[in-house]
Protein backbone atom coordinates (compact mmCIF):
# COMPACT_ATOMS: atom_id res chain seq x y z
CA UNK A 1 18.83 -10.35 23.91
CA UNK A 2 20.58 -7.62 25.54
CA UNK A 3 21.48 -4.09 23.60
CA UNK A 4 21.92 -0.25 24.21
CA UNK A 5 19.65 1.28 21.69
CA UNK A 6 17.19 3.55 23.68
CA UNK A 7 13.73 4.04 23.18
CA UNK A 8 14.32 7.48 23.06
CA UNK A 9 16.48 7.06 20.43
CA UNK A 10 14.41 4.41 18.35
CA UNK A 11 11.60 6.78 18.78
CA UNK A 12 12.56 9.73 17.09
CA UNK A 13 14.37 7.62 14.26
CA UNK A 14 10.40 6.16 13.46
CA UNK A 15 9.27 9.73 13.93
CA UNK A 16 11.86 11.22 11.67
CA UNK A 17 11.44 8.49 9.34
CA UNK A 18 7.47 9.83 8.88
CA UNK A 19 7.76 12.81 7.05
CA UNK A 20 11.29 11.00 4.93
CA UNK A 21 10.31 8.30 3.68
CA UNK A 22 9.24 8.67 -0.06
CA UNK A 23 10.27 6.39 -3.14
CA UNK A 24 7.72 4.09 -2.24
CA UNK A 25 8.47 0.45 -0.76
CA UNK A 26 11.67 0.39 -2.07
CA UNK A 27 12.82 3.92 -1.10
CA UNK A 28 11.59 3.05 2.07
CA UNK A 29 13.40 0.04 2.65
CA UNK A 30 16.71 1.55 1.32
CA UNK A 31 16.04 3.84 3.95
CA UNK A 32 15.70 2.13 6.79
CA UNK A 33 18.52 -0.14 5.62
CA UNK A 34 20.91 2.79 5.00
CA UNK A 35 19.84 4.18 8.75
CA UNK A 36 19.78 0.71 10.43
CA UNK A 37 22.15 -1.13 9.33
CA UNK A 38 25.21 1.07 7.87
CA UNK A 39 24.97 3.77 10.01
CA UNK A 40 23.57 3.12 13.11
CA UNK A 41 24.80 -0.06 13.38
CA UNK A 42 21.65 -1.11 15.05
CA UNK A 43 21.02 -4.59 13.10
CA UNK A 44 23.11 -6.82 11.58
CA UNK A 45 22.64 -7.37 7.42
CA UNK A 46 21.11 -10.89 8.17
CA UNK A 47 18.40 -10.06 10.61
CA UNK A 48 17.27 -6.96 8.40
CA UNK A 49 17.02 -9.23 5.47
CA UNK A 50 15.17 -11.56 7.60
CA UNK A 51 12.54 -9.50 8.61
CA UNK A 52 12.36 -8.40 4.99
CA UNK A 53 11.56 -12.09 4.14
CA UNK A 54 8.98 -12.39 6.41
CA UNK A 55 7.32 -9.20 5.91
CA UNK A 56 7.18 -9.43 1.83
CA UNK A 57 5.39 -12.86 2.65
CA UNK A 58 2.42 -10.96 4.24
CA UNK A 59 -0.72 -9.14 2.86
CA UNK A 60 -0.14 -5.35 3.28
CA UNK A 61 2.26 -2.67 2.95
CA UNK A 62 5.70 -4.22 3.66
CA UNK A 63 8.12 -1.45 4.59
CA UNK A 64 5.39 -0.04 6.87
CA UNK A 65 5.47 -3.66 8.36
CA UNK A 66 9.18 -4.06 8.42
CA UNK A 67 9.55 -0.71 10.36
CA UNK A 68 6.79 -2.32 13.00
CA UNK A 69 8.87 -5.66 13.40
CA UNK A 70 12.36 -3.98 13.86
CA UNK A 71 10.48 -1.72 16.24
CA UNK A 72 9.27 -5.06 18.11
CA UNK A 73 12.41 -7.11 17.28
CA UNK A 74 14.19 -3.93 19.41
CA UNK A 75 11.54 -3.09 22.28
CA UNK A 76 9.12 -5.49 22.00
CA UNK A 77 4.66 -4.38 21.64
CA UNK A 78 5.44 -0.96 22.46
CA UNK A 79 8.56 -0.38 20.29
CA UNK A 80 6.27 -2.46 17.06
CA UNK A 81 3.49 0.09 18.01
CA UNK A 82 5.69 3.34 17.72
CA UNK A 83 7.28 2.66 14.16
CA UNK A 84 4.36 0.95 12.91
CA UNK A 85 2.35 4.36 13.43
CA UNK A 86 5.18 6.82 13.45
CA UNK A 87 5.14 5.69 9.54
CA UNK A 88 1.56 6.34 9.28
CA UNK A 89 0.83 8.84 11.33
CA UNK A 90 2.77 11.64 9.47
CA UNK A 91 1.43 10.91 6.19
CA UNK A 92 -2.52 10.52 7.18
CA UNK A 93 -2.09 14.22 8.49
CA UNK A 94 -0.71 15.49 5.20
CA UNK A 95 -2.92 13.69 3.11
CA UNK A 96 -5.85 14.71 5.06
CA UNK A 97 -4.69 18.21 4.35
CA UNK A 98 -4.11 17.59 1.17
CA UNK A 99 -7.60 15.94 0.17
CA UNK A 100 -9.62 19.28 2.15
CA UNK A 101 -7.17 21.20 -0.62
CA UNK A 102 -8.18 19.16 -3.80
CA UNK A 103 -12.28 19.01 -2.39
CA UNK A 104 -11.86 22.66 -1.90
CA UNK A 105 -9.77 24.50 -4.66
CA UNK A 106 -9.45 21.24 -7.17
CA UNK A 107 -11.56 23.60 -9.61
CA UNK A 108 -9.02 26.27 -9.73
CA UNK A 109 -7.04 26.37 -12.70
CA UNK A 110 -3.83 26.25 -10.73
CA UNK A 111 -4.81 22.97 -9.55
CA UNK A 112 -6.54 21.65 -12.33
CA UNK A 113 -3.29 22.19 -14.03
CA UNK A 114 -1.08 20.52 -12.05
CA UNK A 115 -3.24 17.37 -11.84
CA UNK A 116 -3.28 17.04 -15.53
CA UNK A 117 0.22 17.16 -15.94
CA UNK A 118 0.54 14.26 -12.80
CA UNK A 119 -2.45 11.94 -14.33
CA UNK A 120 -0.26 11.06 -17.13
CA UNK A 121 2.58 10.42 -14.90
CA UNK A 122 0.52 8.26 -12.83
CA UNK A 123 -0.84 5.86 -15.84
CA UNK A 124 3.32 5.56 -16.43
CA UNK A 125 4.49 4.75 -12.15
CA UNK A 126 1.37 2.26 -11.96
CA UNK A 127 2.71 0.21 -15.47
CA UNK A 128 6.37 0.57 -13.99
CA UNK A 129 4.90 -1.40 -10.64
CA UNK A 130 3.69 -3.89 -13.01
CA UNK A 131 7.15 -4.35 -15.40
CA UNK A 132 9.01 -4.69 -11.27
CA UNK A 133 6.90 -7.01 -9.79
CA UNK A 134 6.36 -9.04 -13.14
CA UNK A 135 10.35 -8.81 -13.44
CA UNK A 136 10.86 -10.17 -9.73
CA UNK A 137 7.94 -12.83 -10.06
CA UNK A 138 7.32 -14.10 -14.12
CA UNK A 139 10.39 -16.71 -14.28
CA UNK A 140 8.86 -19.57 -16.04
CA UNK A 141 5.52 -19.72 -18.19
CA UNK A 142 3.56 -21.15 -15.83
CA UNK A 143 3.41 -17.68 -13.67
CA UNK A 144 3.42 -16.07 -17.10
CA UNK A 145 -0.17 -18.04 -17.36
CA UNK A 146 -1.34 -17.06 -14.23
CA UNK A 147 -0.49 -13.66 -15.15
CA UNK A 148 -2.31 -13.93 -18.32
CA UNK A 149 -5.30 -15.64 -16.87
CA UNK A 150 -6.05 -13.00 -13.75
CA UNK A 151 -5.64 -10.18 -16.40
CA UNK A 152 -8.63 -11.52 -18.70
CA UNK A 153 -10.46 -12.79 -15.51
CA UNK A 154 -10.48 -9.10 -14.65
CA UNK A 155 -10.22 -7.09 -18.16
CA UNK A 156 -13.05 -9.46 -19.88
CA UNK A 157 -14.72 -11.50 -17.33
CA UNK A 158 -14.80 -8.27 -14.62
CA UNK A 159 -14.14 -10.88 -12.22
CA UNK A 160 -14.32 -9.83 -8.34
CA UNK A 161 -10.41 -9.28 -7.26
CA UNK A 162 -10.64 -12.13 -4.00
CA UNK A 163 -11.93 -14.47 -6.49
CA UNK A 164 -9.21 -13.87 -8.76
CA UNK A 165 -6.66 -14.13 -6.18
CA UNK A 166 -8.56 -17.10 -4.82
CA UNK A 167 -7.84 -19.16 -7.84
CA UNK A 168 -4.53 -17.97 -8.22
CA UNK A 169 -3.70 -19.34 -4.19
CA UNK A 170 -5.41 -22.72 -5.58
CA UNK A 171 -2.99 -22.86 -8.92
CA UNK A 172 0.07 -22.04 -6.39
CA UNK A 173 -1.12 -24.54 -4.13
CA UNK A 174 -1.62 -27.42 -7.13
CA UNK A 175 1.68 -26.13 -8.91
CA UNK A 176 3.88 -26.48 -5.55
CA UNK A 177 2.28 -30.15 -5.57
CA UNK A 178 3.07 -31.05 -9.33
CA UNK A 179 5.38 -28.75 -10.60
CA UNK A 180 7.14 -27.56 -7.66
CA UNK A 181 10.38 -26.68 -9.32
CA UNK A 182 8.34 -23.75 -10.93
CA UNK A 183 6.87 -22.42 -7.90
CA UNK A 184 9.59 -22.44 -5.36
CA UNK A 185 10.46 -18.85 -6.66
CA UNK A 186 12.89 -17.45 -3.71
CA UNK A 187 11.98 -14.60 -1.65
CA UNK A 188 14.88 -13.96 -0.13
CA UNK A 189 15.47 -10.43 -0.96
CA UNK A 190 19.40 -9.97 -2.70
CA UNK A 191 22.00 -8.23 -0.30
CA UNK A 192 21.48 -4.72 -0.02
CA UNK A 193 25.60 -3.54 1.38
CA UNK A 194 28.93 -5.38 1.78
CA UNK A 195 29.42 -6.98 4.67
CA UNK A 196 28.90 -5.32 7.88
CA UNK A 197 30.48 -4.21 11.14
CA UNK A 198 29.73 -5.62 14.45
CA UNK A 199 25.90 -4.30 15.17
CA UNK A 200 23.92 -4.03 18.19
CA UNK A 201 21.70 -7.05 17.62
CA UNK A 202 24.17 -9.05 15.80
CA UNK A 203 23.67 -12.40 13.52
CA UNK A 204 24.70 -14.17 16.70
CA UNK A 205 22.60 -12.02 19.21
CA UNK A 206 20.17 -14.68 20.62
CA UNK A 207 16.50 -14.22 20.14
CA UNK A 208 14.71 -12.13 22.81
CA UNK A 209 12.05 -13.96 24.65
CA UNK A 210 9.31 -12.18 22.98
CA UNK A 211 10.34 -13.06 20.04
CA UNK A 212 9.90 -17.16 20.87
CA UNK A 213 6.73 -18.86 19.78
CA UNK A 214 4.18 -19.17 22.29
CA UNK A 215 0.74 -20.75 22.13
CA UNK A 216 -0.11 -18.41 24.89
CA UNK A 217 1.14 -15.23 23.57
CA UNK A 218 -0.33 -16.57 20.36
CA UNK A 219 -4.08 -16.93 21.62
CA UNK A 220 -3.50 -13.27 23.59
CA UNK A 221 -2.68 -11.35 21.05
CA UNK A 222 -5.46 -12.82 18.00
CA UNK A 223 -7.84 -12.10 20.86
CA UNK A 224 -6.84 -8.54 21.53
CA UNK A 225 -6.85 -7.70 17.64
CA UNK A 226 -10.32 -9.14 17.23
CA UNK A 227 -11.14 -7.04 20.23
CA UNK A 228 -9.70 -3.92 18.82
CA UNK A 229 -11.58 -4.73 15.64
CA UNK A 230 -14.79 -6.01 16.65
CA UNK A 231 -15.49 -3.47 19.41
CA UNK A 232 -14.82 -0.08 16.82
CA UNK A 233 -17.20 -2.34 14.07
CA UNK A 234 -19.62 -2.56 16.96
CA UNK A 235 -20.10 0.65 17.69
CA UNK A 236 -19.98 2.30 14.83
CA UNK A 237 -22.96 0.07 13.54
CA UNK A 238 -24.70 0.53 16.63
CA UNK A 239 -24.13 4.48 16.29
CA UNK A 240 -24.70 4.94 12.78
CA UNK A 241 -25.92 1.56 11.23
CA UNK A 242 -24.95 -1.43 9.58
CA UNK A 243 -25.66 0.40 6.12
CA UNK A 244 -24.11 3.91 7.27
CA UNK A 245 -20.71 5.58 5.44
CA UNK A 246 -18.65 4.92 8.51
CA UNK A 247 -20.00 1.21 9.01
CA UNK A 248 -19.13 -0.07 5.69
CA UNK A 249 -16.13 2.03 5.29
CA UNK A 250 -14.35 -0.16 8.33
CA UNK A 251 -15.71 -3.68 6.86
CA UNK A 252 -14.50 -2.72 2.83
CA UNK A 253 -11.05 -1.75 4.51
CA UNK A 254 -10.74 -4.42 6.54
CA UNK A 255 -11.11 -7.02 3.46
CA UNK A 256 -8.91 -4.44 1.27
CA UNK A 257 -6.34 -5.62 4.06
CA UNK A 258 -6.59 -8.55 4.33
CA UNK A 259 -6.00 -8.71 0.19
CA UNK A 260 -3.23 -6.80 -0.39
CA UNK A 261 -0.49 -9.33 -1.43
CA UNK A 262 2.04 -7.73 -3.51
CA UNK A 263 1.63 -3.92 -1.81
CA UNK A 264 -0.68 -1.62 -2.58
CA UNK A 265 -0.68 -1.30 -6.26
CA UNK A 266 -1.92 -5.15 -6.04
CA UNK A 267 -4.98 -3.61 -3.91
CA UNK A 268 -5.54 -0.69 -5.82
CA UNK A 269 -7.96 -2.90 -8.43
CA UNK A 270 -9.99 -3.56 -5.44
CA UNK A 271 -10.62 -0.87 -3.86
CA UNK A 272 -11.55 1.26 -7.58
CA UNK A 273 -14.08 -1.81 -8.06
CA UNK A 274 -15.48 -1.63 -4.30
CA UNK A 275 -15.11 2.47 -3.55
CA UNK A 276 -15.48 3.73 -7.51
CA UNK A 277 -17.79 0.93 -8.96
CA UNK A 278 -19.84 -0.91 -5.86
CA UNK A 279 -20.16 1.95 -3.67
CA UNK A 280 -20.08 5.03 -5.79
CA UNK A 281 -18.03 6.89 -2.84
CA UNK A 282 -15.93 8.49 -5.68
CA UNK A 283 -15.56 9.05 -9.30
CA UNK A 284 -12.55 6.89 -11.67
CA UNK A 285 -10.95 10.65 -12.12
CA UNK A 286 -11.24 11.14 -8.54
CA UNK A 287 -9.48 8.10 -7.74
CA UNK A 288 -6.72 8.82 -9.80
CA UNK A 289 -6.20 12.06 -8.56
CA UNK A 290 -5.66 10.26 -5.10
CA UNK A 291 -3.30 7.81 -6.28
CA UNK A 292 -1.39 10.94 -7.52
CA UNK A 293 -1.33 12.90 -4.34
CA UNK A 294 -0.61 9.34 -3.11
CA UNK A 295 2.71 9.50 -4.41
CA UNK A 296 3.80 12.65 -3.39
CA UNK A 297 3.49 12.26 -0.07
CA UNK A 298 5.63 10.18 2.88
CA UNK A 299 4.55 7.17 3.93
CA UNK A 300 3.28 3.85 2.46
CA UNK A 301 1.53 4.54 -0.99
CA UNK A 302 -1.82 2.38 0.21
CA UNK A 303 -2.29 5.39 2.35
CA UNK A 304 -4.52 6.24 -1.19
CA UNK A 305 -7.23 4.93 1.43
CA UNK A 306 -7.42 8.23 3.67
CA UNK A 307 -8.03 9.98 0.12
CA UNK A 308 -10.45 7.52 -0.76
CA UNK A 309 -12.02 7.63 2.77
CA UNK A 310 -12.04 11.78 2.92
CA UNK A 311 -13.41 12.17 -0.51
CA UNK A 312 -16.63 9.54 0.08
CA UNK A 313 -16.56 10.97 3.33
CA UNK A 314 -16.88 14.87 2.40
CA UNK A 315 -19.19 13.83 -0.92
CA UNK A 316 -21.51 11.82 1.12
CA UNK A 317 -21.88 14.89 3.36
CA UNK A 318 -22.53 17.12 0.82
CA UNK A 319 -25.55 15.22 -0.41
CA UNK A 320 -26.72 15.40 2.64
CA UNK A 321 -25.93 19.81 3.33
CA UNK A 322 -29.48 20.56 1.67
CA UNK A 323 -31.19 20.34 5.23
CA UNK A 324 -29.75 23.33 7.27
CA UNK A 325 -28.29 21.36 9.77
CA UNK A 326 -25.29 19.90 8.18
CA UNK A 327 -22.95 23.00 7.74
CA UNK A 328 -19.36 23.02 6.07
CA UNK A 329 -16.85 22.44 9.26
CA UNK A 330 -19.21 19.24 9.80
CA UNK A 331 -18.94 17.99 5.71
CA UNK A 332 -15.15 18.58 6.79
CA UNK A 333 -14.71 16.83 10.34
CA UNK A 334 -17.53 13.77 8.61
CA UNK A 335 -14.64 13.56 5.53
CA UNK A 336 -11.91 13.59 8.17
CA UNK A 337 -13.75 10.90 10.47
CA UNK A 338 -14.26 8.43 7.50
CA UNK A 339 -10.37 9.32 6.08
CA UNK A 340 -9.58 7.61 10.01
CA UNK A 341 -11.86 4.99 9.67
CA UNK A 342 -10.33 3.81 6.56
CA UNK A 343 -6.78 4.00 7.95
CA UNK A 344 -7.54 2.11 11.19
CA UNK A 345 -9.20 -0.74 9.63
CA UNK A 346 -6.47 -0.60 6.78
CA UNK A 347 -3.29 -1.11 9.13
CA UNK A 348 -4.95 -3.03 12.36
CA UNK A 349 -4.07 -6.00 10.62
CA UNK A 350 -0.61 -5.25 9.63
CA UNK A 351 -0.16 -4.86 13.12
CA UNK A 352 -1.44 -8.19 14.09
CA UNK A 353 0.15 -9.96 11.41
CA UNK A 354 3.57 -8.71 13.10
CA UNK A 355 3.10 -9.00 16.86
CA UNK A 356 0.64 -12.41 16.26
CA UNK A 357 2.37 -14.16 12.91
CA UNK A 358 6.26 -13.15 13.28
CA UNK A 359 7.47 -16.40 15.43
CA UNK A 360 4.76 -18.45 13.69
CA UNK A 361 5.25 -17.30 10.23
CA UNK A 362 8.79 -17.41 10.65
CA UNK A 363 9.00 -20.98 11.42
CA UNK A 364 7.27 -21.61 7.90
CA UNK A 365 8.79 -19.49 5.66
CA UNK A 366 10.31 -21.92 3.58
CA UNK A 367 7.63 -24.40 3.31
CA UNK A 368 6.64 -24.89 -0.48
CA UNK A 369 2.88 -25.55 0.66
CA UNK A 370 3.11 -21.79 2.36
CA UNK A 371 4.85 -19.90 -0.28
CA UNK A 372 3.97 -21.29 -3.79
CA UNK A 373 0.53 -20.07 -3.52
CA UNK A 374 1.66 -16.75 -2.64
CA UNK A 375 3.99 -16.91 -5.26
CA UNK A 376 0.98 -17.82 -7.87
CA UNK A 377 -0.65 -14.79 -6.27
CA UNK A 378 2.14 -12.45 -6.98
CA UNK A 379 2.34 -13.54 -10.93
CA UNK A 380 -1.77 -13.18 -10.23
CA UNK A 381 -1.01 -9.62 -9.29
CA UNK A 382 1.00 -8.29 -12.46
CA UNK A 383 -1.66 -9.02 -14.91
CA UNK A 384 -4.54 -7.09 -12.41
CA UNK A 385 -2.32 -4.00 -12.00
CA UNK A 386 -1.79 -3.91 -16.30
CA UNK A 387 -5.58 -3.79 -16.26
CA UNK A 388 -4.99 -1.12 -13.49
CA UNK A 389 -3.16 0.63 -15.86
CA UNK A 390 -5.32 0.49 -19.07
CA UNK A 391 -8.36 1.30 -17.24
CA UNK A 392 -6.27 4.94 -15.42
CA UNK A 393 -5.13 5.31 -19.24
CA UNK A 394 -8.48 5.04 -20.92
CA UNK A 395 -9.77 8.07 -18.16
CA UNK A 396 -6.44 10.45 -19.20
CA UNK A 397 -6.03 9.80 -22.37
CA UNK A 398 -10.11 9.86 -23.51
CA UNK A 399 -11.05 12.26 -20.76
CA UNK A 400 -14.32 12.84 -22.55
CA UNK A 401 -15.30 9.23 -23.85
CA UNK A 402 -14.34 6.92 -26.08
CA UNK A 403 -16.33 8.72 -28.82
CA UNK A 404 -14.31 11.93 -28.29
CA UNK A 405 -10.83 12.59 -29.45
CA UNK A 406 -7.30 11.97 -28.36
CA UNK A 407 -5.92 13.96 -25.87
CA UNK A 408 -2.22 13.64 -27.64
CA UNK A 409 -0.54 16.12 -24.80
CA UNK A 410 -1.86 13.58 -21.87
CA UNK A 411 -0.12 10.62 -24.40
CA UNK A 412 2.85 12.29 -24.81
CA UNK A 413 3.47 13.52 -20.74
CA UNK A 414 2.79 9.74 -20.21
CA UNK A 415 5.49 8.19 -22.94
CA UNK A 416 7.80 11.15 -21.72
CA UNK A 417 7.15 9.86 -17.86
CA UNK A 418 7.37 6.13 -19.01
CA UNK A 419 10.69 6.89 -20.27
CA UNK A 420 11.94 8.53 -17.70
CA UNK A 421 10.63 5.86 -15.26
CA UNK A 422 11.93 2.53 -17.33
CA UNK A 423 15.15 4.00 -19.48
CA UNK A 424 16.72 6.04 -17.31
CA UNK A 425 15.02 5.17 -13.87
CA UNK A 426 14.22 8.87 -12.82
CA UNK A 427 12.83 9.29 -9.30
CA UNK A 428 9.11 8.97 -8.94
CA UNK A 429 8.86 12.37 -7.37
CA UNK A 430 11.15 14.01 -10.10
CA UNK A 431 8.99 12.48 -13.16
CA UNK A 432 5.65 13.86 -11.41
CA UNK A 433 6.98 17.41 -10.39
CA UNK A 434 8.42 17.28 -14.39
CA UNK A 435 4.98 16.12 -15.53
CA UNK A 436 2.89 18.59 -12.96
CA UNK A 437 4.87 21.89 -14.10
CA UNK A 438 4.36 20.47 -18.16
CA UNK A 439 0.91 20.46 -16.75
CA UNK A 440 0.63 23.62 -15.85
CA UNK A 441 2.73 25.39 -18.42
CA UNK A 442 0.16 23.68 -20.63
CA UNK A 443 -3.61 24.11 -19.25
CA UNK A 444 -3.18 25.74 -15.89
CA UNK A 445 -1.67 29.54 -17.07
CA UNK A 446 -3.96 28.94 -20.27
């Protein structure tokens, strides 16, 4: 497959694309289908949809996944590499800046202000990604069960989130067996423009050898992403130890990626019961003040983990500042070090996923056996994120306890952003800078 499209030119699209793409998955995907497709004319409707297809049928943060296979589809390994972390990249530095601001100042009325106008808003985005995904994936009572059933495995039982998405993979798999009418939920995302002019790589353009399956390739690449895993895992246990921060920040990730069917709100339950309730690395208030600054920033929203990673990171440090040693620049470059290992062992497998599973996968895609158990995972995924939601509203709206009292303000920012969010479909970023000036009108000018 032949085409004009630079790298130069693909380059600074990915770059640009960095610090512009808020709205989440969606708003990302828009984007790059407004950019791609209508105006550049760079890829035809039907090969952007197809990459969609493949990518939503893969753990981990889609659009940041879709950008790396375009990249690929367009100039090969080192095209996948530059979108894939052009996407990143951008938003890990302003996150990073924006975590040393909240461990720094997050006292300060200012910004205590602002955050308690945003928590509210929060609790309302994270039940909106449950009413989407539930709306895309509940179509017949059987996922409705499933639904049901992961949210009391989690909400009563406190069930482990692999197990529960475990079982739901085995109820897929034993539905597309017996009842596969009710599993063979399409994934083919709906048409995002009207018909299109003549693009670059066209419906018709052949496939680019890269692109073919190839045992070979195949057995090269899984090799060189268990390299690029193992040998970081390696050394950082040798450095620091098996049981150090850095250590088992890199192995939690690494599963955290591994699990993240459905995007990142689907991982979020994980990570609060491995980095708030196994590890202690931060505090439930904490972690919801990362999910906020989460979605104010660029970027895909599981980038939560450089927040999660900076503040266990720089809290970790601090227990340790009582010897005279350990001064504040290294409590900042230890957060900073841990906010990187929880990145690179968060998207390493996105990567491989695209450059090892894309021909592979492909081929597959519309196998019952392969996709009704991620479908049963999806449905699996709505009830988890509801809990997600109760347990972020039980924090804002009983900030002190259950045995303490209402805090009617944070209840009535979160209806007001619920609203906004469901009714009218306001923009994420308009219903939290609505709810962070309330917030400050309200406790931080108090």
């Amino acid at each position: 497959m032949t085409h004009d499209i630079s790298f130069s030119a693909a380059l600074r699209f990915w770059f640009k694309l960095g610090f512009i793409s808020f709205g989440g998955p969606a708003g990302q995907i828009a984007l790059m289908h407004a950019e791609l497709v209508e105006k550049r004319r760079w890829i035809s409707e039907r090969r952007f949809l197809h990459a969609l297809n493949y990518c939503m049928l893969l753990p981990g943060p889609e659009a940041q996944q879709l950008a790396t296979y375009l990249g690929w589809l367009m100039h090969r390994h080192r095209g996948g590499l530059a979108a894939g972390v052009c996407f990143v990249l951008p938003s890990l530095l302003i996150l990073i800046a924006l975590s040393w601001l909240y461990m720094a100042f997050g006292q300060q009325p200012l910004v205590a202000g602002l955050f308690y106008g945003i928590k509210p808003a929060v609790c309302a985005i994270v039940l909106q990604a449950a009413w989407r995904i539930g709306g895309r994936t509940l179509h017949n009572p059987y996922l409705w069960a499933i639904a049901a059933l992961a949210f009391c495995a989690i909400f009563f039982l406190h069930l482990p989130f692999p197990l529960i998405v475990a079982g739901a993979a085995v109820l897929g798999w034993l539905g597309g067996r017996f009842r596969p009418e009710a599993f063979r939920t399409g994934r083919a995302a709906p048409a995002l423009a009207a018909p299109h002019a003549p693009a670059l790589i066209d419906d018709d353009s052949p496939p680019p050898a890269h692109a073919r399956f190839s045992r070979r390739r195949l057995a090269l690449i899984l090799g060189l992403g268990a390299l690029l895993w193992a040998v970081p895992m390696a050394w950082l246990a040798a450095a620091a130890g098996p049981s150090h921060l850095l250590t088992q920040t890199g192995w939690f990730f690494t599963k955290a990626a591994l699990l993240s069917f459905g995007g990142a709100y689907a991982v979020l339950p994980y990570v609060y019961q491995g980095a708030v309730g196994h590890y202690g690395w931060l505090s439930p208030t904490q972690m919801i003040d990362g999910l906020a600054l989460g979605e104010t920033t660029p970027g895909p929203l599981i980038m939560v983990v450089a927040f999660v990673g900076f503040v266990g990171g720089w809290q970790h440090a601090a227990q340790l500042a009582s010897g005279a040693w350990l001064s504040g620049p290294a409590i900042v470059f230890t957060a900073i070090a841990t906010a990187c290992v929880a990145t690179y062992f968060t998207f390493l497998p996105s990567f491989l996923f695209i450059f090892a599973g894309a021909p592979l996968v492909e081929a597959t895609r519309d196998a019952l056996a392969f996709t009704a158990p991620l479908t049963a995972i999806t449905a699996a995924v709505v009830g988890v994120i509801v809990n997600l939601a109760l347990f972020f509203a039980s924090h804002v709206f009983w900030p002190q306890g259950f045995a303490a009292a209402l805090d009617w303000a944070a209840i009535a920012l979160a209806l007001g952003a619920a609203v906004a969010l469901l009714r009218y479909r306001c923009k994420v970023l308009g219903v939290l800078a609505a709810c962070a000036l309330a917030g400050l009108l309200t406790r931080g000018l108090a």
